[in-house]
C-alpha atoms as a PDB file:
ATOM      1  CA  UNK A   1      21.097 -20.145  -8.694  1.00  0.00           C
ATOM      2  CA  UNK A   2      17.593 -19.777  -8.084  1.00  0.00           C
ATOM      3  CA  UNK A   3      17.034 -17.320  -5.030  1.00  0.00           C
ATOM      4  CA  UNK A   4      13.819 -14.699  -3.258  1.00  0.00           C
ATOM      5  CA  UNK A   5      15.283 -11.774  -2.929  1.00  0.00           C
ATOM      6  CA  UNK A   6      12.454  -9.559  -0.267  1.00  0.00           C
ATOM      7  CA  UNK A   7      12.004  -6.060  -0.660  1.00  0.00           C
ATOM      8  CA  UNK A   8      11.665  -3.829   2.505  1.00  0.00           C
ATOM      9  CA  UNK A   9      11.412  -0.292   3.333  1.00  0.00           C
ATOM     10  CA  UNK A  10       9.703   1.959   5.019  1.00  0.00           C
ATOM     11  CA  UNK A  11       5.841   2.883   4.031  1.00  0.00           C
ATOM     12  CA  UNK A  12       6.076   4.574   0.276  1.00  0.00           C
ATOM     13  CA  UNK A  13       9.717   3.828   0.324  1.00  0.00           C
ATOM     14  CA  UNK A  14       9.389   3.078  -3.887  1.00  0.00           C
ATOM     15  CA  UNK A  15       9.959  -0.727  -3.442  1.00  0.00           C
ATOM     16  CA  UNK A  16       6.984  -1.368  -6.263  1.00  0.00           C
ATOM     17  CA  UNK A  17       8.305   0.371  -8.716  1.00  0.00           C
ATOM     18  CA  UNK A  18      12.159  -0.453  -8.396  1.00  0.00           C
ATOM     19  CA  UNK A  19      11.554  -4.146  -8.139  1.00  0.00           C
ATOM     20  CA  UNK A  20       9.475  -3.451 -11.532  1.00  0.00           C
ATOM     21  CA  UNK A  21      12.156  -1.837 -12.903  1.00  0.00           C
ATOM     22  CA  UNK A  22      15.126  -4.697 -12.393  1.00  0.00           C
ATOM     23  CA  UNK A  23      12.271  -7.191 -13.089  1.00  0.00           C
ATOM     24  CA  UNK A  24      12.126  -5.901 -17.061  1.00  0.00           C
ATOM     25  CA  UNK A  25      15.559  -6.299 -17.061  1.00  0.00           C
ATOM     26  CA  UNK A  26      16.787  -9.766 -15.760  1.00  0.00           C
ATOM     27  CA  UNK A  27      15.610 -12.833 -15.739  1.00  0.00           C
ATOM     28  CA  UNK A  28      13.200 -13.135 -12.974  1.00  0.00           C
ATOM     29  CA  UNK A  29       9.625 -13.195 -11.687  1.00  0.00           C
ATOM     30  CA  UNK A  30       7.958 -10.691  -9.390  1.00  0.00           C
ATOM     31  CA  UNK A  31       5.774 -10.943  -6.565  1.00  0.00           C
ATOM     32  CA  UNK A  32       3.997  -8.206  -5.244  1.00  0.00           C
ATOM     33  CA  UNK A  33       1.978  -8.676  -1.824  1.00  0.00           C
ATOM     34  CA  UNK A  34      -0.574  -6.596  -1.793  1.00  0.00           C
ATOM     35  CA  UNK A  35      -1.773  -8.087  -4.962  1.00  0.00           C
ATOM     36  CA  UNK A  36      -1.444 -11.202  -2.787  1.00  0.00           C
ATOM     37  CA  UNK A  37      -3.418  -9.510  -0.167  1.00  0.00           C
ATOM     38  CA  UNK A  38      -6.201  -8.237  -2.739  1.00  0.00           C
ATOM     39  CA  UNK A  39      -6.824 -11.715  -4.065  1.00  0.00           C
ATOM     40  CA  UNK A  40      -6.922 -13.496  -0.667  1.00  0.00           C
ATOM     41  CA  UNK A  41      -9.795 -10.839   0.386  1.00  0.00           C
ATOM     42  CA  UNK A  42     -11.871 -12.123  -2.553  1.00  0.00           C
ATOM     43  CA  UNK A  43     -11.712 -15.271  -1.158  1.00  0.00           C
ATOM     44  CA  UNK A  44     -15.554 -16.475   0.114  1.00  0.00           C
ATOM     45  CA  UNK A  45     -13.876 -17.873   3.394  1.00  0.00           C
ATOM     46  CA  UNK A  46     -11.606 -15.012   4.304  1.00  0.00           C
ATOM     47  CA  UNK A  47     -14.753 -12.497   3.643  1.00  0.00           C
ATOM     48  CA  UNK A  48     -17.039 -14.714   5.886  1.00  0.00           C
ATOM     49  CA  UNK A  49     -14.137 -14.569   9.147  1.00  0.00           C
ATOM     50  CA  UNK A  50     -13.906 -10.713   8.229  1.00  0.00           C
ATOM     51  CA  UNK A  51     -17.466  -9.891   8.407  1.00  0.00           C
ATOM     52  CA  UNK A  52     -17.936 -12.094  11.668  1.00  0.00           C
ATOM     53  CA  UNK A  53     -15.415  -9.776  13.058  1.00  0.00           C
ATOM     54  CA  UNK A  54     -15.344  -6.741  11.559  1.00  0.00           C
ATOM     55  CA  UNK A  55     -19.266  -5.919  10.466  1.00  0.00           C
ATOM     56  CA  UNK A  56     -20.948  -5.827   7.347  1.00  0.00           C
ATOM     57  CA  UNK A  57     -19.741  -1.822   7.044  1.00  0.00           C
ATOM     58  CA  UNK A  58     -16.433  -3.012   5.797  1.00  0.00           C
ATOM     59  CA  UNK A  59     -18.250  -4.438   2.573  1.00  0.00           C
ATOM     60  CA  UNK A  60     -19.392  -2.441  -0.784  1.00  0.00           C
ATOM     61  CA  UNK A  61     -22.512  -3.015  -2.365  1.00  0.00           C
ATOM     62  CA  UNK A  62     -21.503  -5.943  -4.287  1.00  0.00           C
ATOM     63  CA  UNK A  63     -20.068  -7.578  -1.217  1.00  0.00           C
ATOM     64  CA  UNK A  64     -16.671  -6.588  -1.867  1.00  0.00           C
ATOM     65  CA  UNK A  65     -14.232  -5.637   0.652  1.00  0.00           C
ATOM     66  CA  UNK A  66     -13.642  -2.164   0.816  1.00  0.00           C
ATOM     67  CA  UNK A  67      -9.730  -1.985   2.050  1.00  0.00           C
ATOM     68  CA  UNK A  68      -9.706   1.692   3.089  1.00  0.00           C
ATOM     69  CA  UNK A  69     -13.205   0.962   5.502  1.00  0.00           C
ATOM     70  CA  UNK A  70     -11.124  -2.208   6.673  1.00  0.00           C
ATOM     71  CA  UNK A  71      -8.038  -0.018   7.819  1.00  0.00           C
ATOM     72  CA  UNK A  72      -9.978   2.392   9.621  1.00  0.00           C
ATOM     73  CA  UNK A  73     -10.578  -0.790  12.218  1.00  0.00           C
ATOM     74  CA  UNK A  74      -6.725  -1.491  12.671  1.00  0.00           C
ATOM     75  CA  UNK A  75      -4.388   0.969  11.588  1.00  0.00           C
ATOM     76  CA  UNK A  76      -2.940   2.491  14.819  1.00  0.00           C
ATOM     77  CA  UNK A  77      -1.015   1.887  18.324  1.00  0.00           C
ATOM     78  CA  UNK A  78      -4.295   1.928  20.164  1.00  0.00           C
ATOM     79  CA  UNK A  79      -4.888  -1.376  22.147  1.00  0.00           C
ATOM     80  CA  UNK A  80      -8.466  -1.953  20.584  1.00  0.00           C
ATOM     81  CA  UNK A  81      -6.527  -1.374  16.743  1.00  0.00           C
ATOM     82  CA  UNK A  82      -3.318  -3.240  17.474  1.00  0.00           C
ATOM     83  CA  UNK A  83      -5.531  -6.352  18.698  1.00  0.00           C
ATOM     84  CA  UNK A  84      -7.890  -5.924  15.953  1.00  0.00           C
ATOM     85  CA  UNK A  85      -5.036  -5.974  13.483  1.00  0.00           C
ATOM     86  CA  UNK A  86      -4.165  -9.271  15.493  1.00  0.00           C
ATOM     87  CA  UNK A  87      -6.740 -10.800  14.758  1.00  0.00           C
ATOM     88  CA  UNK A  88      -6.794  -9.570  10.772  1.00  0.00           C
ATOM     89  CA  UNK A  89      -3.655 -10.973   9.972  1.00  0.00           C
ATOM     90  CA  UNK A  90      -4.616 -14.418  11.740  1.00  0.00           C
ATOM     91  CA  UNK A  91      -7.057 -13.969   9.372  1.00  0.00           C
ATOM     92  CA  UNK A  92      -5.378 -13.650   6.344  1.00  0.00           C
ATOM     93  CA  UNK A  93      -1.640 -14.130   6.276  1.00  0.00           C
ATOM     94  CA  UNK A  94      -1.944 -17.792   5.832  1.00  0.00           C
ATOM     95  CA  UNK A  95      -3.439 -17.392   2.767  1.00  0.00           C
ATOM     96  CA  UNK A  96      -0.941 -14.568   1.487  1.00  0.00           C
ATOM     97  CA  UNK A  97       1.151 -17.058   2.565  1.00  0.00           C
ATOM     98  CA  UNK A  98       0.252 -19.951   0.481  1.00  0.00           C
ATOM     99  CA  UNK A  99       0.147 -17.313  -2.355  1.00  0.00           C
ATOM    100  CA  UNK A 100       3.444 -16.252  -2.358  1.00  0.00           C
ATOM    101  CA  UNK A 101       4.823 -19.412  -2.079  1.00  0.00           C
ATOM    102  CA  UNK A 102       2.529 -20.944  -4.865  1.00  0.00           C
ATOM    103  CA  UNK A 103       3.806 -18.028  -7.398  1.00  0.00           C
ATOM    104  CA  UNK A 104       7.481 -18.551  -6.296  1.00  0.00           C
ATOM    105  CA  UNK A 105       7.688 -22.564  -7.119  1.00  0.00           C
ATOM    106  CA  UNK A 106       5.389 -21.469 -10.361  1.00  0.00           C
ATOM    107  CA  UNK A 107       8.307 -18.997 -11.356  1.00  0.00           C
ATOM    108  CA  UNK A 108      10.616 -21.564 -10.702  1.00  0.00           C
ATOM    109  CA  UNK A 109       9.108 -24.171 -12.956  1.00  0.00           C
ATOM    110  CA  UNK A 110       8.635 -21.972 -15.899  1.00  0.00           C
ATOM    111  CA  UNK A 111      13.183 -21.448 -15.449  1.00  0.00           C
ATOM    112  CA  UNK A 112      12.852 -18.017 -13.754  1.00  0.00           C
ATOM    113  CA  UNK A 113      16.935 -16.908 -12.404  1.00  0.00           C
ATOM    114  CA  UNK A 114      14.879 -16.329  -9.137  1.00  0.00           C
ATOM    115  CA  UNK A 115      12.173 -13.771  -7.552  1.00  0.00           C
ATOM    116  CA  UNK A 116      11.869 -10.386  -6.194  1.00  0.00           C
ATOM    117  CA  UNK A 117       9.469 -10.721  -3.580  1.00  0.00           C
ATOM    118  CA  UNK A 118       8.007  -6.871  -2.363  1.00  0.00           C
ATOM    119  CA  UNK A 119       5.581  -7.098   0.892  1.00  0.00           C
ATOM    120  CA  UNK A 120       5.354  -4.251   2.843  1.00  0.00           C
ATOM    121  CA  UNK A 121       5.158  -6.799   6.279  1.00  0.00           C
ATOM    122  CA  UNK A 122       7.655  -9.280   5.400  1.00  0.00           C
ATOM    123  CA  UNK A 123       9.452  -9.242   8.901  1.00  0.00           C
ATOM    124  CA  UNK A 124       6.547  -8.740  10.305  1.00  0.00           C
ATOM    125  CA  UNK A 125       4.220 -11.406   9.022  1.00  0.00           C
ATOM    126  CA  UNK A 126       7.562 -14.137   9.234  1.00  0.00           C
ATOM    127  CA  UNK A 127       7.367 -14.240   5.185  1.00  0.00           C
ATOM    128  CA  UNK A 128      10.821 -13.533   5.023  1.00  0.00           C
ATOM    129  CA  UNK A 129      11.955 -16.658   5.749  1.00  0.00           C
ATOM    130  CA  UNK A 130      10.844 -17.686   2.278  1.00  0.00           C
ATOM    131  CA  UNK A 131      13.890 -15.229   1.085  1.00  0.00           C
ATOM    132  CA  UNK A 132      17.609 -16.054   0.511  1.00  0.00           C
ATOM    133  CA  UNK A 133      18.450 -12.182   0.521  1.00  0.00           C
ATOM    134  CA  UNK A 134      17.167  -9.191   1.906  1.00  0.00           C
ATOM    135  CA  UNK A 135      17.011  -5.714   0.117  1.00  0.00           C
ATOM    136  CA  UNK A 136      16.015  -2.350   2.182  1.00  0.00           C
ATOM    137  CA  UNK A 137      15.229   0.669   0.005  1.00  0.00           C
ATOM    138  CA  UNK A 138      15.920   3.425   1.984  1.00  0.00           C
ATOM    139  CA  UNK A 139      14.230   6.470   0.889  1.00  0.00           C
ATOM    140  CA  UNK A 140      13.581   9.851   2.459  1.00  0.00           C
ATOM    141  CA  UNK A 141      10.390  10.592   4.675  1.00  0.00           C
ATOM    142  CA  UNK A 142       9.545  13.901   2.738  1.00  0.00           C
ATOM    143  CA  UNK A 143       9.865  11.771  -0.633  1.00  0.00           C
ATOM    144  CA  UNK A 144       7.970   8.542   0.989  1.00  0.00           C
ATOM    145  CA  UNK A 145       5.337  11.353   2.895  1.00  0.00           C
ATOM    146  CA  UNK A 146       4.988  13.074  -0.800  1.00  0.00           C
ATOM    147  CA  UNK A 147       4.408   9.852  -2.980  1.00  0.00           C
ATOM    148  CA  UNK A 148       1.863   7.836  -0.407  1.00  0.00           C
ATOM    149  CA  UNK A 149      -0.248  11.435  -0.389  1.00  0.00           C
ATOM    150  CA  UNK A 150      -0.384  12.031  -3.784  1.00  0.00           C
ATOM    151  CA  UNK A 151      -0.121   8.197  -5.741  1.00  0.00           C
ATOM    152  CA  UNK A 152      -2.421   6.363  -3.161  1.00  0.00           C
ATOM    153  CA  UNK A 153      -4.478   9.687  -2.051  1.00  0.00           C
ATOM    154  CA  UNK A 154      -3.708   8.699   1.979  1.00  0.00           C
ATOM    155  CA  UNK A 155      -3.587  11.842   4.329  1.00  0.00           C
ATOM    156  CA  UNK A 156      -0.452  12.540   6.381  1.00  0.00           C
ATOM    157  CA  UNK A 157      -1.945  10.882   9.398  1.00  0.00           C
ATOM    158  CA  UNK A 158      -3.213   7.545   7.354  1.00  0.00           C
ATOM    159  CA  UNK A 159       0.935   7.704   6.579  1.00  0.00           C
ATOM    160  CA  UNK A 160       1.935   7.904   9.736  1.00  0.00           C
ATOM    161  CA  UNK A 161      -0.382   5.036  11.302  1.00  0.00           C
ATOM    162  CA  UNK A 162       0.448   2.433   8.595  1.00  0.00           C
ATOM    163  CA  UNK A 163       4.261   3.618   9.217  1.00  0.00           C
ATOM    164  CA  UNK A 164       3.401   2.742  13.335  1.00  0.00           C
ATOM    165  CA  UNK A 165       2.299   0.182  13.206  1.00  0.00           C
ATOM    166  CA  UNK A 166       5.118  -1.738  11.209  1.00  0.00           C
ATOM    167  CA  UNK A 167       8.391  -2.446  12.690  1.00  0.00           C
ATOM    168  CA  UNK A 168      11.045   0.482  13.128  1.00  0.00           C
ATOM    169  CA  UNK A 169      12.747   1.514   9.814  1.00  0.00           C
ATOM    170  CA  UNK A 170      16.111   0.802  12.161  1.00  0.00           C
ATOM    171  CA  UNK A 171      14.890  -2.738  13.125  1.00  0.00           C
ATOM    172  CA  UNK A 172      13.816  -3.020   9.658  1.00  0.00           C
ATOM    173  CA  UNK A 173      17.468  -2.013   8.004  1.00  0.00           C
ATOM    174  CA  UNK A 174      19.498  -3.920  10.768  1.00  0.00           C
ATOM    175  CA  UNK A 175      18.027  -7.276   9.411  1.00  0.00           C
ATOM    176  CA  UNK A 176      18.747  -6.525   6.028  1.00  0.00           C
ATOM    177  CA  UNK A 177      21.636  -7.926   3.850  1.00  0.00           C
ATOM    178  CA  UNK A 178      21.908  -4.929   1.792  1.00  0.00           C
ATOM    179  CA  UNK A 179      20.384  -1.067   1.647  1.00  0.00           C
ATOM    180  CA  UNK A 180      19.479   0.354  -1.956  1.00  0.00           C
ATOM    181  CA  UNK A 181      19.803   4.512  -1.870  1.00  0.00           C
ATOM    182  CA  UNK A 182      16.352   5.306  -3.953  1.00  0.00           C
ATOM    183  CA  UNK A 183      16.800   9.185  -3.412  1.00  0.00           C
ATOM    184  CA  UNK A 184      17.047  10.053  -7.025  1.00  0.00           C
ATOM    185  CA  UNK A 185      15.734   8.904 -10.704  1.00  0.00           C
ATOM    186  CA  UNK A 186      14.621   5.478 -10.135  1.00  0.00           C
ATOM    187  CA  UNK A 187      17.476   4.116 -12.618  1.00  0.00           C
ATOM    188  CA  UNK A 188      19.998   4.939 -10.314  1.00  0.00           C
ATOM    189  CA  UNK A 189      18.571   2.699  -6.916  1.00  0.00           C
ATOM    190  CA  UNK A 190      17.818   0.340  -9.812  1.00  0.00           C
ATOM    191  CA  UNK A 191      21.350  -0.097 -10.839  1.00  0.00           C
ATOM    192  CA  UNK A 192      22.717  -0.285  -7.687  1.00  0.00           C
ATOM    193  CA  UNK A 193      20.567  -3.406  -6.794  1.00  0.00           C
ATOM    194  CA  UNK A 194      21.283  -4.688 -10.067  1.00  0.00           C
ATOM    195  CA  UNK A 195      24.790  -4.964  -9.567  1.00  0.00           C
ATOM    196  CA  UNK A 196      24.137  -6.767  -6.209  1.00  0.00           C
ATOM    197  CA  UNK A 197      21.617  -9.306  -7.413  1.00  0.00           C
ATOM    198  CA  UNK A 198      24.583 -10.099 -10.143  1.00  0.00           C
ATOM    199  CA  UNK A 199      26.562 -10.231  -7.774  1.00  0.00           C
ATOM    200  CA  UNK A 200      25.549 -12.083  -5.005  1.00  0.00           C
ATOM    201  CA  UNK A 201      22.549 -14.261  -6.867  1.00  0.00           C
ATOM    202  CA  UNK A 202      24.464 -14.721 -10.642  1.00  0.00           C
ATOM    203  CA  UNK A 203      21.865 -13.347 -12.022  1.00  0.00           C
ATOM    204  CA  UNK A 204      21.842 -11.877 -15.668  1.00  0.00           C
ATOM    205  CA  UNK A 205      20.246 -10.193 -18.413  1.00  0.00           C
ATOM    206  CA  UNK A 206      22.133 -12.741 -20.917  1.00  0.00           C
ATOM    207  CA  UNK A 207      20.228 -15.865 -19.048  1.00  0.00           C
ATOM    208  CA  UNK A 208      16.696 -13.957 -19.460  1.00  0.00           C
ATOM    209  CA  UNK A 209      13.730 -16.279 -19.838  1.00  0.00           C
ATOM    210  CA  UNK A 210       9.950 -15.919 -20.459  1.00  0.00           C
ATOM    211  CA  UNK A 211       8.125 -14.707 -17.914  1.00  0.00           C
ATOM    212  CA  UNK A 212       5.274 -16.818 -15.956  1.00  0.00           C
ATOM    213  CA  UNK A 213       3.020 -13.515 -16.659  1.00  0.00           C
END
């Protein structure tokens, strides 16, 4: 049966590259969300609401949204950040929205066994009611500290206030159907959600079709 199957997990949990990894090996299309999220903030409309309230500072010198000078302005617990993150993602999750569910029914057309949807905010933005299942990858915070530091250059404290300002890794694994163990190689987590996607969703390797791309 065609199904979404979401991806959550705690901030540099490894839910990219695991949903890669089962994606090369059934049947089924891949969504990430902060490619979403890039490709909404190119969008002439979405950069004219930003720089109305954000400033032009958040802008390179081509006019491009510079993500980093964005996050400065509403990453944290303060009052002035969480409203200003408020008002971001009134901004743009509509559009992420629309995104995500234009790539799912485009996966579905082209005979896709399903989709592995990974967005760091699902719960939080309401995406997740696009999903049929619900995947945590829990992961340690040394390892999730480690990788965010060193693959996406963040400091500890640019960790931490993404990691705040999402819901509770508890909240976050309560609401999921099932919990992946990504503490070693990333074959191992990988089989383990293989075997429940097969499981619960029928999917296989045997029924693989061409990807959308």
């Amino acid at each position: 049966m065609f199904a979404v199957v979401g991806l959550i997990g705690g901030v540099g949990s490894g839910k990219s590259t695991l949903s890669q990894w089962v994606a090369e090996r059934l049947p089924v299309g891949r969504i990430d969300g902060d490619v979403a999220g890039h490709e909404v903030l190119k969008r002439d409309e979405i950069k004219q609401q930003l720089a109305a309230r954000f400033g032009q500072e958040i802008f390179d010198d081509s006019g491009e949204i510079v993500r980093s000078r964005l996050g400065e302005k509403v990453w944290g617990e303060s009052p002035d950040k969480m409203a200003a993150r408020q008002q971001l993602e009134a901004i743009v999750h509509p559009g992420i929205r629309q995104e995500i569910e234009t790539q799912i029914q485009q996966f579905r057309k082209a005979g896709q066994a399903g989709v592995l949807l990974d967005a760091a905010v699902l719960l939080e933005s309401g995406w997740s009611n696009v999903c049929d299942r619900i995947v945590f990858v829990e992961t340690s915070d040394q390892a999730r500290r480690e990788r965010v530091m060193s693959q996406r250059n963040w400091t500890e404290e640019n960790w931490r206030k993404r990691e705040e300002s999402q819901l509770s890794l508890h909240e976050k694994r309560a609401r999921a159907d099932f919990v992946v163990m990504n503490t070693g190689p990333v074959a191992e987590a990988g089989e383990q959600l293989l075997s429940y996607l097969t499981e619960t969703c029928g999917w296989s390797a045997a029924n693989s079709s061409p990807d959308v791309g």
